[in-house]
Protein backbone atom coordinates (compact mmCIF):
# COMPACT_ATOMS: atom_id res chain seq x y z
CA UNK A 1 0.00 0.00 0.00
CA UNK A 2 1.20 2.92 -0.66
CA UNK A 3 2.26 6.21 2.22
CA UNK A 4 2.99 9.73 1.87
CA UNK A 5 5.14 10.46 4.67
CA UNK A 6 4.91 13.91 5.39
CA UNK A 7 8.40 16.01 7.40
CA UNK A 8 5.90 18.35 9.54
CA UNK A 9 8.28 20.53 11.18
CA UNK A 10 7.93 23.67 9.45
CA UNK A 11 5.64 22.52 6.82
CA UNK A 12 2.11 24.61 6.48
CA UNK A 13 0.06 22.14 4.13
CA UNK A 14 0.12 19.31 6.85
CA UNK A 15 -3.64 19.25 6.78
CA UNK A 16 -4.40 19.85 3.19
CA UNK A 17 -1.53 16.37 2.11
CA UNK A 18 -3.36 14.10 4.60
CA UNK A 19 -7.01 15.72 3.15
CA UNK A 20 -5.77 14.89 -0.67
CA UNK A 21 -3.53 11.72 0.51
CA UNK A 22 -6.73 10.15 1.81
CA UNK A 23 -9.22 11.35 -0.69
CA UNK A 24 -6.45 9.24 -3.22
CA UNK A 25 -6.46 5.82 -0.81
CA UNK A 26 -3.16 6.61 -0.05
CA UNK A 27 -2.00 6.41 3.67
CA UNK A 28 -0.67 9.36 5.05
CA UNK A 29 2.05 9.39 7.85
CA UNK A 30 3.41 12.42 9.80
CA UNK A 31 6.97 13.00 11.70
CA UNK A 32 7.70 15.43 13.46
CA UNK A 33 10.09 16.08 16.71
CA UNK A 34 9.60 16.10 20.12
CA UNK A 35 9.34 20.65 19.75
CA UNK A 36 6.49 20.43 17.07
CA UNK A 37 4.29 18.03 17.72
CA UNK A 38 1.81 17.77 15.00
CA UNK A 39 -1.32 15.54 15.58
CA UNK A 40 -3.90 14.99 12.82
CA UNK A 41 -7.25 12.68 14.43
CA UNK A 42 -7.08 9.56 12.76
CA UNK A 43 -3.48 9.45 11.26
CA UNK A 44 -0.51 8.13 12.57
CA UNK A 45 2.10 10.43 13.74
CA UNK A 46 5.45 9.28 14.70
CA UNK A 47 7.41 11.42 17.11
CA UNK A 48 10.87 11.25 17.12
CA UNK A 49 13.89 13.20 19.49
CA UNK A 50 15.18 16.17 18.76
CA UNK A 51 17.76 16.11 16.73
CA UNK A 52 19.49 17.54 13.37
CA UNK A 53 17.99 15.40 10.68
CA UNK A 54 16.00 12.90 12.94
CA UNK A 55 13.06 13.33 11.66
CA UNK A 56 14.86 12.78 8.06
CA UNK A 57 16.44 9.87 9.16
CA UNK A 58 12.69 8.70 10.52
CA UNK A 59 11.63 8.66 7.03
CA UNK A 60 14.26 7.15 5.25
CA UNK A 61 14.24 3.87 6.93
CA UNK A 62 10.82 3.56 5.91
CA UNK A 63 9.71 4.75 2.65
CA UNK A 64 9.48 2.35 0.33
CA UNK A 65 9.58 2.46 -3.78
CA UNK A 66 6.42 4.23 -5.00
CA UNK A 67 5.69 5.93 -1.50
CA UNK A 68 5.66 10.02 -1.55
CA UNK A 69 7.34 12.00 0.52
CA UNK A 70 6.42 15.92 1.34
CA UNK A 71 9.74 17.68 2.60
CA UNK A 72 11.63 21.07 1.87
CA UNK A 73 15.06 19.26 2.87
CA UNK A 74 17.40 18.91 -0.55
CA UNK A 75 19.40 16.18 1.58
CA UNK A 76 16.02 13.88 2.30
CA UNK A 77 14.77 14.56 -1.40
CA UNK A 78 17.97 13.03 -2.80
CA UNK A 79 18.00 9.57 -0.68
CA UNK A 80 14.45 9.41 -1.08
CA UNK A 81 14.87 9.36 -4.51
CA UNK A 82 17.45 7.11 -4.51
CA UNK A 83 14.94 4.68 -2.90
CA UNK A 84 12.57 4.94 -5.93
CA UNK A 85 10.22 7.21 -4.37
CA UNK A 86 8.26 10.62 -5.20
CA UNK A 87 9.00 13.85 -3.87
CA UNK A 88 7.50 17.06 -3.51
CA UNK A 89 7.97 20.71 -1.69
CA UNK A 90 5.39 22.41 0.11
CA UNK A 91 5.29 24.43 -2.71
CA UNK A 92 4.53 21.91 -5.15
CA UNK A 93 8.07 21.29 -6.76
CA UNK A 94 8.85 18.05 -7.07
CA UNK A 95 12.04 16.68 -6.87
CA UNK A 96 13.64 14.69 -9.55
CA UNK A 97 16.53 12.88 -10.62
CA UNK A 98 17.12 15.78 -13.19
CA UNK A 99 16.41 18.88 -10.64
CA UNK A 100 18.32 17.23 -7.28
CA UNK A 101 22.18 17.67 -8.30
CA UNK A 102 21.20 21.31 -9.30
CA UNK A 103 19.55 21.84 -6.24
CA UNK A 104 21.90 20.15 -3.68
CA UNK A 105 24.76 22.06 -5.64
CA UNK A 106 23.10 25.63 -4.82
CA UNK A 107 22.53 24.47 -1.61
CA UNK A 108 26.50 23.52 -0.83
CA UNK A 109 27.36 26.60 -2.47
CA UNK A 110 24.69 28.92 -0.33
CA UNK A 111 26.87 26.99 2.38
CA UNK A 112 30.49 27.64 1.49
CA UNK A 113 29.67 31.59 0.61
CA UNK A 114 27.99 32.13 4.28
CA UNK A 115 30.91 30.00 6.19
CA UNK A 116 33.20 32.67 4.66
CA UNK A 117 31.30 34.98 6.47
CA UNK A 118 29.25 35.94 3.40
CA UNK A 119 25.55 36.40 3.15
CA UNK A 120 22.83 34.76 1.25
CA UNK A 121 18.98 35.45 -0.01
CA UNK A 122 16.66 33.62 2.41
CA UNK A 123 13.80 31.88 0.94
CA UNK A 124 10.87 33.84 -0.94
CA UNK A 125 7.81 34.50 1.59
CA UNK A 126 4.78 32.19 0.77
CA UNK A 127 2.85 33.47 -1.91
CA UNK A 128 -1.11 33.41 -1.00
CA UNK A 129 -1.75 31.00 -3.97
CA UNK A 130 1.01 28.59 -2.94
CA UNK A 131 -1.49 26.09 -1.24
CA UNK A 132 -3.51 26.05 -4.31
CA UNK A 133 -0.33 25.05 -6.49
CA UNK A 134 1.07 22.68 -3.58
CA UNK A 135 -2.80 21.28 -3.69
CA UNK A 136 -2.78 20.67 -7.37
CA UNK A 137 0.30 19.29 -8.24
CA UNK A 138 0.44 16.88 -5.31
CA UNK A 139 -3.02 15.53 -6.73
CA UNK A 140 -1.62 14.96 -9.80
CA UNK A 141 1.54 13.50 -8.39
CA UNK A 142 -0.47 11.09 -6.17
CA UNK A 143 -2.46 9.98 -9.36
CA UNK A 144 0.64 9.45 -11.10
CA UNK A 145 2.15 7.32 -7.78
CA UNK A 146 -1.02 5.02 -8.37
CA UNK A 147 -0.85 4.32 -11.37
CA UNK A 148 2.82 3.37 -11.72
CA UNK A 149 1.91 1.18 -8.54
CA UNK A 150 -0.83 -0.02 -10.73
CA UNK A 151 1.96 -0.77 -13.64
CA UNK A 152 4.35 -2.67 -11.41
């Protein structure tokens, strides 16, 4: 059966990917540390300690090929990947084997430039429409999820 795991902390369409995930008979799961616990009535939430990357961690030893995973965190994206699995943003990019090196690059050079003492653009503020993008595309990507389920 298929999951969305969903990384809570810091993630504002919590409620709308466990509204969609179920409307699509797909299970959703939420993780989230021990400093933002998230609870959804009727959906499993798995609490894990605080910790850099726990929560990542959390999901990676249990998504599966085919499963979806909602995070903003490059690092995640790329091992989930790796696994065979979807991922999106919470603004509705997905990740992809052809967007991830671009993306992780950025990031390690965002990282180098503010270690030298340098500074960086933050991210954009949330556009109002940005649920209604997140919304659509993750419908369409958990369509596409069941039917490649469907195909293997």
């Amino acid at each position: 059966m298929l999951k969305v795991h969903i990384d809570a902390d810091g993630c504002p369409v919590v409620l709308s990917t466990v509204n969609i995930a179920q409307k699509s008979q797909i299970t959703p799961i939420i993780y989230c540390d021990t400093s933002h616990e998230i609870r959804v009535e009727g959906v499993e939430t798995k609490i894990v300690s605080k910790g850099m990357d726990a929560v990542d961690f959390a999901i990676l030893n249990v998504v599966s090929k085919g499963d979806i995973v909602v995070t903003q965190d490059y690092g995640l994206a790329a091992m989930v990947l790796a696994k065979g699995a979807y991922c999106i943003d919470q603004n509705g990019r997905e990740f992809t084997n052809e967007n991830i090196d671009q993306l992780l690059f950025t990031r390690h050079v965002g990282q180098k430039i503010r270690q030298a003492g340098g500074r960086t653009k933050g991210p954009k503020k949330r556009q109002k429409d940005a649920n209604e993008i997140y919304e659509k595309k993750f419908k369409q990507l958990c369509e596409r999820a069941k039917i490649d389920a469907g195909k293997a």
